[in-house]
Protein backbone atom coordinates (compact mmCIF):
# COMPACT_ATOMS: atom_id res chain seq x y z
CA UNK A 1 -32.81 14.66 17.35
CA UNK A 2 -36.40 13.18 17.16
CA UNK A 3 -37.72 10.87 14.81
CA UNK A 4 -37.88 11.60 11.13
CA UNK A 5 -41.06 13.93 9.86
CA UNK A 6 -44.24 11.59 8.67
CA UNK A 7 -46.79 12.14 5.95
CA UNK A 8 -49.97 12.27 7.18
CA UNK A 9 -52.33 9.87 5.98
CA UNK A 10 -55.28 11.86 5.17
CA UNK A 11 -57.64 9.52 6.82
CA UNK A 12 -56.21 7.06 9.71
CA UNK A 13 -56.49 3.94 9.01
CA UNK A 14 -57.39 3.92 5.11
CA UNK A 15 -53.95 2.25 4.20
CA UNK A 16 -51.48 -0.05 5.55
CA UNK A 17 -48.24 1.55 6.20
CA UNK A 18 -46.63 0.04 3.97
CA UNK A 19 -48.77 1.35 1.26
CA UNK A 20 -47.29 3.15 -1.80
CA UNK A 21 -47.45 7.11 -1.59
CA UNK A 22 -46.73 8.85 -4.93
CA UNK A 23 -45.99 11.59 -3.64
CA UNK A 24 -42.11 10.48 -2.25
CA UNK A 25 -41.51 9.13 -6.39
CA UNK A 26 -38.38 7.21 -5.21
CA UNK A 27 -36.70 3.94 -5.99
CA UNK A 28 -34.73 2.55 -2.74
CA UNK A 29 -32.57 -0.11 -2.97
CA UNK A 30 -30.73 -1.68 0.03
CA UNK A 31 -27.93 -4.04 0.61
CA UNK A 32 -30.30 -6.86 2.05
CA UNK A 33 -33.96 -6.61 0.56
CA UNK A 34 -34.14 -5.95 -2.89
CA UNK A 35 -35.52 -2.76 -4.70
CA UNK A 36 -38.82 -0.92 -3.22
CA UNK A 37 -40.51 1.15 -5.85
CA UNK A 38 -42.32 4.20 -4.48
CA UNK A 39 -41.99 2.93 -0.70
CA UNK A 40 -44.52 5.11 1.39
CA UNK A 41 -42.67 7.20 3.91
CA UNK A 42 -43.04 4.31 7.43
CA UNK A 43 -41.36 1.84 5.12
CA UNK A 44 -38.65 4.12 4.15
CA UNK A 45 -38.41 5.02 8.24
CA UNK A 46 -38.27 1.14 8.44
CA UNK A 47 -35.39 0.33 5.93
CA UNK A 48 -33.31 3.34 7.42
CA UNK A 49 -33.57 1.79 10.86
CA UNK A 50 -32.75 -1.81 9.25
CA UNK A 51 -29.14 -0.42 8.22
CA UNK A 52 -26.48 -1.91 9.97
CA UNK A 53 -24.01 -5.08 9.78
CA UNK A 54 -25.04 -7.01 6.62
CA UNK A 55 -27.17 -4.45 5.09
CA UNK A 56 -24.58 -0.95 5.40
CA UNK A 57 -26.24 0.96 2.23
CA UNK A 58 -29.26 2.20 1.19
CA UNK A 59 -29.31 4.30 -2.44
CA UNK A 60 -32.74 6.46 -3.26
CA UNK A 61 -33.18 7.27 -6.55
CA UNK A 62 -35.43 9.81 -7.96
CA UNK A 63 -38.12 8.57 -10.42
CA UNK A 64 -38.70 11.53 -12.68
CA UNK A 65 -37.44 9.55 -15.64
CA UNK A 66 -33.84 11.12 -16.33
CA UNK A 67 -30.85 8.81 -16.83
CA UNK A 68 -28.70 9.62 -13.99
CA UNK A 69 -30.92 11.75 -12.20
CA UNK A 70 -31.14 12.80 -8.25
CA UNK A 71 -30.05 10.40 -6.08
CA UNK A 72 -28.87 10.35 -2.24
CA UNK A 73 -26.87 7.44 -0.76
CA UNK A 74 -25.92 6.75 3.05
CA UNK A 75 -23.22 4.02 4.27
CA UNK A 76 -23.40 3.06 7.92
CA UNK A 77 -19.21 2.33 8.59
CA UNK A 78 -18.34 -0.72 10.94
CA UNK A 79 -17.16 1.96 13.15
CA UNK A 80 -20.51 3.72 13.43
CA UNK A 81 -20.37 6.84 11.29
CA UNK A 82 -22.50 7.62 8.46
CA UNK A 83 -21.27 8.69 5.14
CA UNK A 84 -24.22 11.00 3.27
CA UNK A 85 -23.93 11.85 -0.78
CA UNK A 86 -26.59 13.18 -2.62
CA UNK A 87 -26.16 14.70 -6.47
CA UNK A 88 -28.43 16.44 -8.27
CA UNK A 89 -27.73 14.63 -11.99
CA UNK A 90 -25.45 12.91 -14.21
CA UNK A 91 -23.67 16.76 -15.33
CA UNK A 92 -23.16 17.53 -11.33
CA UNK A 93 -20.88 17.09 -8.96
CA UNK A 94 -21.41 14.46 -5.92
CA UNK A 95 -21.38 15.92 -2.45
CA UNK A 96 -20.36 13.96 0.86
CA UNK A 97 -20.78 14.61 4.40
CA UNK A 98 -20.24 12.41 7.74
CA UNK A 99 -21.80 12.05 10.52
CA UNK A 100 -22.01 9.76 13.62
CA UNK A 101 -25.81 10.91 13.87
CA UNK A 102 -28.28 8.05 12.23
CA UNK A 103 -31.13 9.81 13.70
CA UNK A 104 -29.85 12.76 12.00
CA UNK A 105 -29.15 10.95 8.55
CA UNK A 106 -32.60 9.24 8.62
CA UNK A 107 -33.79 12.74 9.34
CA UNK A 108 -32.10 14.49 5.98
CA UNK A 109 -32.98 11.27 3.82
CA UNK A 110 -36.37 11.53 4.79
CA UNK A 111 -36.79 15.18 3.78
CA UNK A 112 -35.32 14.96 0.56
CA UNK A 113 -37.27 12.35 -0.62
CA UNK A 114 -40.14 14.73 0.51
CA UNK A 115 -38.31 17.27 -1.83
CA UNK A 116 -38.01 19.80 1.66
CA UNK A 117 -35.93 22.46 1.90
CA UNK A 118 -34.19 21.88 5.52
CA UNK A 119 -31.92 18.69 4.71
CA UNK A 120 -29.06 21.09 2.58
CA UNK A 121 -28.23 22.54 6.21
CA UNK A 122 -28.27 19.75 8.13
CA UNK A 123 -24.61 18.88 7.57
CA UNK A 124 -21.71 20.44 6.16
CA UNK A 125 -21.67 19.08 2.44
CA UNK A 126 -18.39 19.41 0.43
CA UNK A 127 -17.67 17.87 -3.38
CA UNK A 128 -16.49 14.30 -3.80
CA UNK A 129 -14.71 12.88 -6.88
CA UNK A 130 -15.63 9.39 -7.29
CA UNK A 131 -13.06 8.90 -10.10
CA UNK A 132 -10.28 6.47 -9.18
CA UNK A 133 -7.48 8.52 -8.32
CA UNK A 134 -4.03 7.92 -10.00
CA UNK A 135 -2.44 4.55 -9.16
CA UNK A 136 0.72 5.76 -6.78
CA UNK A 137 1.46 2.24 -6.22
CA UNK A 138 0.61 -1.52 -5.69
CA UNK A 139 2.20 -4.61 -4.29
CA UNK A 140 1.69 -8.24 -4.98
CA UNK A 141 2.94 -11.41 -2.50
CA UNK A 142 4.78 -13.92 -4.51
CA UNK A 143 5.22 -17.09 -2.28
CA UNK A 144 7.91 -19.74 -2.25
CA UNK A 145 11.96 -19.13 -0.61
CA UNK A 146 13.90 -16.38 -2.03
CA UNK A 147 16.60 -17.94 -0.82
CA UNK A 148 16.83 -19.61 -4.50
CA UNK A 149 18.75 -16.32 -4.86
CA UNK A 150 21.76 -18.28 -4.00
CA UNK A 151 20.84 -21.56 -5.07
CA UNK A 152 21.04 -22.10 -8.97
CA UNK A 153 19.59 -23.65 -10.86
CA UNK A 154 16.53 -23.09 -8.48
CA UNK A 155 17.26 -19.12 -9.22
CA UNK A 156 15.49 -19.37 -12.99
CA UNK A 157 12.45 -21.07 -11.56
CA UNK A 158 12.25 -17.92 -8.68
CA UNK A 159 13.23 -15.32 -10.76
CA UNK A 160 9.99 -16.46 -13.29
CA UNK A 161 7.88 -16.93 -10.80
CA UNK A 162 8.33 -13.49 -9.25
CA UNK A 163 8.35 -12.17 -12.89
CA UNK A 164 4.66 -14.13 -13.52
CA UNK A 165 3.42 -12.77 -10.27
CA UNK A 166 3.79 -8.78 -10.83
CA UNK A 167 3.09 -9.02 -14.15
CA UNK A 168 3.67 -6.35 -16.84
CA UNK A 169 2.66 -3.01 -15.05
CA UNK A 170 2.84 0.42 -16.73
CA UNK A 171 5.74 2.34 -17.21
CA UNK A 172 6.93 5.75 -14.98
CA UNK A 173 8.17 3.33 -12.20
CA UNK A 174 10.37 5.93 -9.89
CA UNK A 175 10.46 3.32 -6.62
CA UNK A 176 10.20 -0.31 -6.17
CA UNK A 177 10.03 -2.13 -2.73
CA UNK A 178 11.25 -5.99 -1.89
CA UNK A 179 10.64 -7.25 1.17
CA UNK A 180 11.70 -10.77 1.73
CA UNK A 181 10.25 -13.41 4.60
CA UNK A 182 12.42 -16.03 4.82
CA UNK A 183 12.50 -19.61 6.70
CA UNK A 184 13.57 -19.24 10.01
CA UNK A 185 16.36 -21.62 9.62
CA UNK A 186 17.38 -19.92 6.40
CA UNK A 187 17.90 -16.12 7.17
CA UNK A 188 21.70 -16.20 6.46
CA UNK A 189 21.68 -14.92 3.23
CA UNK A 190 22.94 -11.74 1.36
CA UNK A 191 20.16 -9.46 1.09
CA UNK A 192 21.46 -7.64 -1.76
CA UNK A 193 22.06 -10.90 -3.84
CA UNK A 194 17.80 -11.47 -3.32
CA UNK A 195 17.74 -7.88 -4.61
CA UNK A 196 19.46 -8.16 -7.60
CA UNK A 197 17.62 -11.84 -8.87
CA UNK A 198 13.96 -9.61 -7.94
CA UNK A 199 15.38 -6.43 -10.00
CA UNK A 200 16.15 -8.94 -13.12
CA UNK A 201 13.08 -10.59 -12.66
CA UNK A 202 11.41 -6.91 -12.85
CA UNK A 203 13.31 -6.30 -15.50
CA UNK A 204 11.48 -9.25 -17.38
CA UNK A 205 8.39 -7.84 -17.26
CA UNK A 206 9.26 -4.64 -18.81
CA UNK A 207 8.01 -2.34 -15.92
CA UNK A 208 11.40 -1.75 -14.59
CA UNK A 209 13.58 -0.25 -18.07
CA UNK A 210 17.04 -2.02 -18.04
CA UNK A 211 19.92 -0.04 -16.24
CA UNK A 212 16.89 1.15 -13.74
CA UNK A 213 16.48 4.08 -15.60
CA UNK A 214 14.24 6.35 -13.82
CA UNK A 215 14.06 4.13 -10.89
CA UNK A 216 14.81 6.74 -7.98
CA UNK A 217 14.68 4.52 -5.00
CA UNK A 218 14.68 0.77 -3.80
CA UNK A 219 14.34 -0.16 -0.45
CA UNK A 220 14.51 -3.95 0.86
CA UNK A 221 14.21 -5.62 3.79
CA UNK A 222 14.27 -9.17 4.83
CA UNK A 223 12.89 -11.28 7.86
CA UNK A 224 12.29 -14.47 9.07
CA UNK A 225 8.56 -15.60 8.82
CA UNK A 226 6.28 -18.76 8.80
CA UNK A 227 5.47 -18.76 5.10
CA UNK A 228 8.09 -17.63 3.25
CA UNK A 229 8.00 -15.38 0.02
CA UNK A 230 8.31 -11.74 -1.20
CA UNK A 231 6.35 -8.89 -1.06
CA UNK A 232 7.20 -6.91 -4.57
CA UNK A 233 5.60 -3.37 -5.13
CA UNK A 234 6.49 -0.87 -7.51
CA UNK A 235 5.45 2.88 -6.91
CA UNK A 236 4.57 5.67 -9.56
CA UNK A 237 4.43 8.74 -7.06
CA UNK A 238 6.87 8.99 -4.42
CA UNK A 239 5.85 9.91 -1.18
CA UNK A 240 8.33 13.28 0.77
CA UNK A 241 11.65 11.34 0.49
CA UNK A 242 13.26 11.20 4.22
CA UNK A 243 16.61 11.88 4.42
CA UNK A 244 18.12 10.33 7.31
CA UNK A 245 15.81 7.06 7.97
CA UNK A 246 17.69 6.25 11.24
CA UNK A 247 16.33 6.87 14.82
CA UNK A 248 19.08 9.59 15.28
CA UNK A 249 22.49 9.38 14.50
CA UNK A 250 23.32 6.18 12.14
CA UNK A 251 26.78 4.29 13.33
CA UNK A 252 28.47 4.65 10.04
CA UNK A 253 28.69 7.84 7.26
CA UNK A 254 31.41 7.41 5.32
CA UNK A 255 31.38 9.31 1.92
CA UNK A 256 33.50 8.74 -1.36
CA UNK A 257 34.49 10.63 -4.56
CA UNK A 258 33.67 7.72 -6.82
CA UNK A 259 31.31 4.73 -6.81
CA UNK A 260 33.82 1.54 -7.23
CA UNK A 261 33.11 -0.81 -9.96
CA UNK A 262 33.39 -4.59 -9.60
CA UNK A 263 35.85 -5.32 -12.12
CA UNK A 264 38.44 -2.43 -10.84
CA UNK A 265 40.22 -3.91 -7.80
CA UNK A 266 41.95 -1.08 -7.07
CA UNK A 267 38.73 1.03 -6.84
CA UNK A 268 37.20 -1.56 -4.28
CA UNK A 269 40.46 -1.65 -2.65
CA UNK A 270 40.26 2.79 -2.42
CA UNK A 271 37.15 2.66 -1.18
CA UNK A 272 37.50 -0.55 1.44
CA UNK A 273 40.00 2.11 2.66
CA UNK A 274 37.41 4.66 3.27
CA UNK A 275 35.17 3.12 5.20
CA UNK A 276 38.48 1.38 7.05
CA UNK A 277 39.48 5.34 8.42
CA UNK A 278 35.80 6.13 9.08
CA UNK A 279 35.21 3.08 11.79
CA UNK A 280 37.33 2.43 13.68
CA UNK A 281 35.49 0.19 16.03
CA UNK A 282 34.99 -4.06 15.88
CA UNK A 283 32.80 -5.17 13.26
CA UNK A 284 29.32 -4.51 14.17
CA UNK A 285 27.53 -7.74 15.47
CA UNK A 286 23.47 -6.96 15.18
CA UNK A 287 21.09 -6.70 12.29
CA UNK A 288 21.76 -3.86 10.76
CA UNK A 289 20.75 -1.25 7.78
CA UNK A 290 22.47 0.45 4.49
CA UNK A 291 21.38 3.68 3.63
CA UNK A 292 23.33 4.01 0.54
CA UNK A 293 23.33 7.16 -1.53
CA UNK A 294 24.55 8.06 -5.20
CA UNK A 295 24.28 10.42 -7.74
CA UNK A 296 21.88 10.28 -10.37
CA UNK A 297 24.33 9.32 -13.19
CA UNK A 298 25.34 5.69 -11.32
CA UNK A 299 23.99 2.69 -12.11
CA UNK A 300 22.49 1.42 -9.15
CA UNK A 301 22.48 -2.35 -10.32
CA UNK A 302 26.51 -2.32 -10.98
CA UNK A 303 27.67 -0.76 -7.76
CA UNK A 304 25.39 -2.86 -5.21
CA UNK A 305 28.05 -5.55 -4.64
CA UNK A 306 31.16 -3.80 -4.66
CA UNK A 307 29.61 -0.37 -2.19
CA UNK A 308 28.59 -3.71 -0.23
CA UNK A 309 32.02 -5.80 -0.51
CA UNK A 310 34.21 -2.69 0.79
CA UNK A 311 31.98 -2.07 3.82
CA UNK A 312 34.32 -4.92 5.18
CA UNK A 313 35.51 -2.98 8.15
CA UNK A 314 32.33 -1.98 9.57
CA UNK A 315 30.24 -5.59 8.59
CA UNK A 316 33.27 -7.77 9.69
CA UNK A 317 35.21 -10.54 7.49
CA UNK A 318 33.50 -14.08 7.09
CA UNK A 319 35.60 -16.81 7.53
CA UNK A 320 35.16 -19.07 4.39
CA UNK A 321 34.01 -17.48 1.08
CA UNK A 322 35.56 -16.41 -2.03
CA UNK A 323 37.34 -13.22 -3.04
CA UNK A 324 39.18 -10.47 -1.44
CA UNK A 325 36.35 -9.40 -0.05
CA UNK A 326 34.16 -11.29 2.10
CA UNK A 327 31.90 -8.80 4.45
CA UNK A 328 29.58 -10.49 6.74
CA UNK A 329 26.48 -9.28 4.68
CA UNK A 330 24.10 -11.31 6.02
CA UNK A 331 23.43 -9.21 8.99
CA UNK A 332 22.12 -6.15 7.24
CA UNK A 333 18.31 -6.64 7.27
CA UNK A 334 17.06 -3.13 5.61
CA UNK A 335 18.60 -1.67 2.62
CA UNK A 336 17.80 1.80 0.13
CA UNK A 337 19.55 2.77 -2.55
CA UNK A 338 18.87 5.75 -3.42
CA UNK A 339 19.65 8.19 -6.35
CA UNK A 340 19.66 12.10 -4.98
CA UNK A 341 20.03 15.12 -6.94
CA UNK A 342 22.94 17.72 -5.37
CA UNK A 343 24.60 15.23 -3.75
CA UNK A 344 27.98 16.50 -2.66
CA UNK A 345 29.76 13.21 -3.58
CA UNK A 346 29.89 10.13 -5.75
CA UNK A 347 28.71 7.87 -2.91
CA UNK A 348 27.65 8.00 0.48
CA UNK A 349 26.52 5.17 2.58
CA UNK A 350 25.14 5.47 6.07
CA UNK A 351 24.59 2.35 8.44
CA UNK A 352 22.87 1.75 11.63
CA UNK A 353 20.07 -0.13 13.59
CA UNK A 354 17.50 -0.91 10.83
CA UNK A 355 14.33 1.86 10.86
CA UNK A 356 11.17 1.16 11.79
CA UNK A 357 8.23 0.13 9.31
CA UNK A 358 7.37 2.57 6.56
CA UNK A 359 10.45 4.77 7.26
CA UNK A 360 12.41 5.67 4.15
CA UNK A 361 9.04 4.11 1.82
CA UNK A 362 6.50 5.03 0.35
CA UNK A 363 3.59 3.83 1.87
CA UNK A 364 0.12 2.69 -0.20
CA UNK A 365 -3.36 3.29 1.90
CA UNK A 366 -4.49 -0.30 2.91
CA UNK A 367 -6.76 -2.23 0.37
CA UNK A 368 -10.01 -2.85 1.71
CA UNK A 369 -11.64 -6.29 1.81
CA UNK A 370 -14.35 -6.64 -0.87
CA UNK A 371 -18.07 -7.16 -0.13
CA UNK A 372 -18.81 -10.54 0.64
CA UNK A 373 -21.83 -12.13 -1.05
CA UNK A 374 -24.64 -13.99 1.57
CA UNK A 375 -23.68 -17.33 -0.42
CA UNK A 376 -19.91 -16.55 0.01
CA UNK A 377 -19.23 -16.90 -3.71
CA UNK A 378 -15.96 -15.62 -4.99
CA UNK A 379 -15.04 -13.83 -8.07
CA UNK A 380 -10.93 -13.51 -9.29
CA UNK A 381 -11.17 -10.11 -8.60
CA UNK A 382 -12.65 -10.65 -5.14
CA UNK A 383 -9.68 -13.19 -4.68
CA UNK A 384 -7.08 -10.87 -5.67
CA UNK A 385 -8.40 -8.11 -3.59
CA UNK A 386 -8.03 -10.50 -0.27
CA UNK A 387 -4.87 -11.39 -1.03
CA UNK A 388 -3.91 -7.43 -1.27
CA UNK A 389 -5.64 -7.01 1.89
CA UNK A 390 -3.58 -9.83 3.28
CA UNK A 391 -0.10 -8.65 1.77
CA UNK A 392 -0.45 -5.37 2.84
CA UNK A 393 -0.63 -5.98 6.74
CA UNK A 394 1.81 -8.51 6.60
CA UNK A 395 4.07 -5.80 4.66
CA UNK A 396 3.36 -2.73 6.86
CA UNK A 397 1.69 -3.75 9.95
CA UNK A 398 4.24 -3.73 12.76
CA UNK A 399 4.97 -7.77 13.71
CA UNK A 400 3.53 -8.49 17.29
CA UNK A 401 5.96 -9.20 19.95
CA UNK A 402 7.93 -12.86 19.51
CA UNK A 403 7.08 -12.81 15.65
CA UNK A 404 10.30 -13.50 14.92
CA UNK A 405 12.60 -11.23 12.78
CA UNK A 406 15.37 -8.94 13.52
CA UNK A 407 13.15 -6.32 14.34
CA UNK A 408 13.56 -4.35 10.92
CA UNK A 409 10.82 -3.68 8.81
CA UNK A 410 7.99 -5.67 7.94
CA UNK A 411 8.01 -5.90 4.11
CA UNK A 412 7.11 -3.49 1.55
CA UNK A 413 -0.54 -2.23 -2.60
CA UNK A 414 -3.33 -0.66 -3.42
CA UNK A 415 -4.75 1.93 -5.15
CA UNK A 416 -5.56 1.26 -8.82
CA UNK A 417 -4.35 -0.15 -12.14
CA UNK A 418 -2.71 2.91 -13.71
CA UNK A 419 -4.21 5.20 -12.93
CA UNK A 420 -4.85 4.13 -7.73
CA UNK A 421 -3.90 4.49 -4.26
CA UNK A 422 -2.83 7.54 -1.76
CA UNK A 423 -0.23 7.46 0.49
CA UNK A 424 0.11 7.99 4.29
């Protein structure tokens, strides 16, 4: 591409090069090196070439004396492309272009400080909104062992710590995500009682309305991990819901014309009797998943345990426990409950192998780390933003080989405070 046009200097050798010219009138400012204030056109060549780990940016302002006037910006990505805005003032729009060519960008920089024509067809600019998009969702990691679920008085103590974790969020929640890591030693335990302690614990802060109204979908999962806790996230636009979640055909559909509730034993007892004539196989013996579907009238909350109790049959009987019921629960490692318009029945649960990560989710873009400052100061909100960063892959990221873990999904970020985050 060449190297960047020069001003000449009139007469060679009656400046240094890094002698102001007036005729640029530009401000640059770059990640490393401060502010240079009418830089003459070699020592704008020079910072250009400078760019690269440690010092990404370089903004050029125009210095004609209007508040949010002209101004072009490049970013050099760890990956080596080149991100190009320019904007003519405060009242226009912002327009982007990329580009793995730094000779190129230095090129186009160059010549619009000079105020020359060429750089608009250099690259192919299109408009960029740099307001925060609408907040789809966001997650928070709330350490310590869910398995308190099961162990009161130890329950309270979870239940407000999960509760003082998320935080009051806005309202307009339509899907919220719990994805539990548990002690390796500890994994036998009811996935849908760690639900229900989480949903109450929601419930405290006031983002998720009492009887889940609204609240379209939950999906859960647990696993075994080395530091155990619970990845919560609660999600304002739904991603395209999928159906069927399973890699092809689940075990177990069985479908119902009611949704039993807990304190009807004969209800339980019609629809243990279901699921009895649809399997007729031995109780599965692997980790498994619920897909369980209901119309929007039910209240998902009520009819967890007893959909779960009657699935008897296909989850086998445990051997000590109390009640008529006693399915062997703790296998099932992924679970959605899900409220679908035009449902045919009352209920419908499917069951399988567990699906893979992000299957049957919605599924936040990955928070980006913040900038780190060259004396590796912190603020909170740089804090908070690592730990996002960190929740997020250990939510989504697929779990290397020999992780542990039944081989369900990882757990269930970020965007913004209402109002971002876009999904995949």
């Amino acid at each position: 591409m060449g190297d960047p046009p020069i001003v000449a200097d009139g007469q060679a050798g009656a400046r240094t090069s890094h002698e102001p010219v007036t005729l640029l009138g530009i401000s640059a400012r770059c990640q490393r090196g401060g502010t240079y204030e009418d830089p003459s056109v070699e020592l704008l060549t020079d910072l250009l070439r400078s760019l690269g780990p440690g010092n990404s940016f370089i903004i050029l302002d125009r210095l004609d004396g209007t508040p949010e006037g002209p101004f072009a910006q490049a970013y050099l990505d760890p990956d080596g492309s080149w991100i190009v805005d320019h904007r003519k003032d405060g009242a226009s729009p912002l327009f982007r272009a990329l580009t793995r060519d730094g000779d190129l960008v230095r090129m186009i920089l160059v010549e619009w400080c000079l105020g020359l024509p060429g750089w608009r067809t250099r690259l192919a600019w299109a408009p960029f909104d740099l307001r925060p998009p609408a907040r789809v969702a966001t997650v928070e990691w709330v350490e310590g062992s869910p398995q308190a679920a099961e162990n009161p008085p130890h329950d309270a103590e979870w239940r407000r710590r999960v509760a003082t974790r998320v935080g009051r969020r806005r309202t307009g929640v339509v899907e919220v995500r719990l994805d539990f890591e548990l002690e390796p030693a500890r994994t036998l335990i009811d996935l849908d009682n760690m639900v229900r302690l989480a949903l109450d614990a929601l419930r405290d802060t006031g983002t998720v309305p009492r009887g889940l109204v609204g609240i379209e979908t939950i999906v859960a999962t647990k696993r075994a991990g080395r530091t155990p806790g619970l990845g919560t996230s609660v999600v304002w636009t739904a991603g395209p819901f999928v159906d069927n979640p399973f890699a092809g055909e689940p075990d177990l559909v069985v479908t119902h014309s009611s949704v039993p509730r807990d304190e009807s034993a004969a209800e339980k007892d019609a629809w243990r009797d279901a699921v009895a004539a649809a399997w007729r196989g031995a109780p599965a013996r692997k980790a498994l998943g619920l897909d369980i579907a209901v119309t929007r009238q039910t209240s998902v909350a009520a009819m967890l345990k007893p959909v779960i109790d009657g699935l008897e049959p296909y989850l086998g009987r445990a051997p000590r426990g109390r009640g008529r019921l006693r399915p062997l629960d703790e296998q099932v490692t992924w679970l959605r409950i899900s409220r679908q318009r035009g449902l045919p029945v009352a209920l419908r649960v499917r069951a399988g192998t567990p699906p893979p990560v992000g299957i049957g989710r919605t599924v936040p873009s990955q928070p980006g780390l913040p900038e780190m400052d060259p004396d590796f100061s912190f603020s909170m909100s740089d804090l908070d933003g690592i730990d996002r960063h960190v929740a997020w892959r250990r939510l989504f990221e697929k779990p290397p080989a020999g992780a542990g873990g039944s081989g369900a999904p990882t757990s269930a970020v970020e965007v913004s405070e209402p109002g971002g985050s876009s999904q995949q």
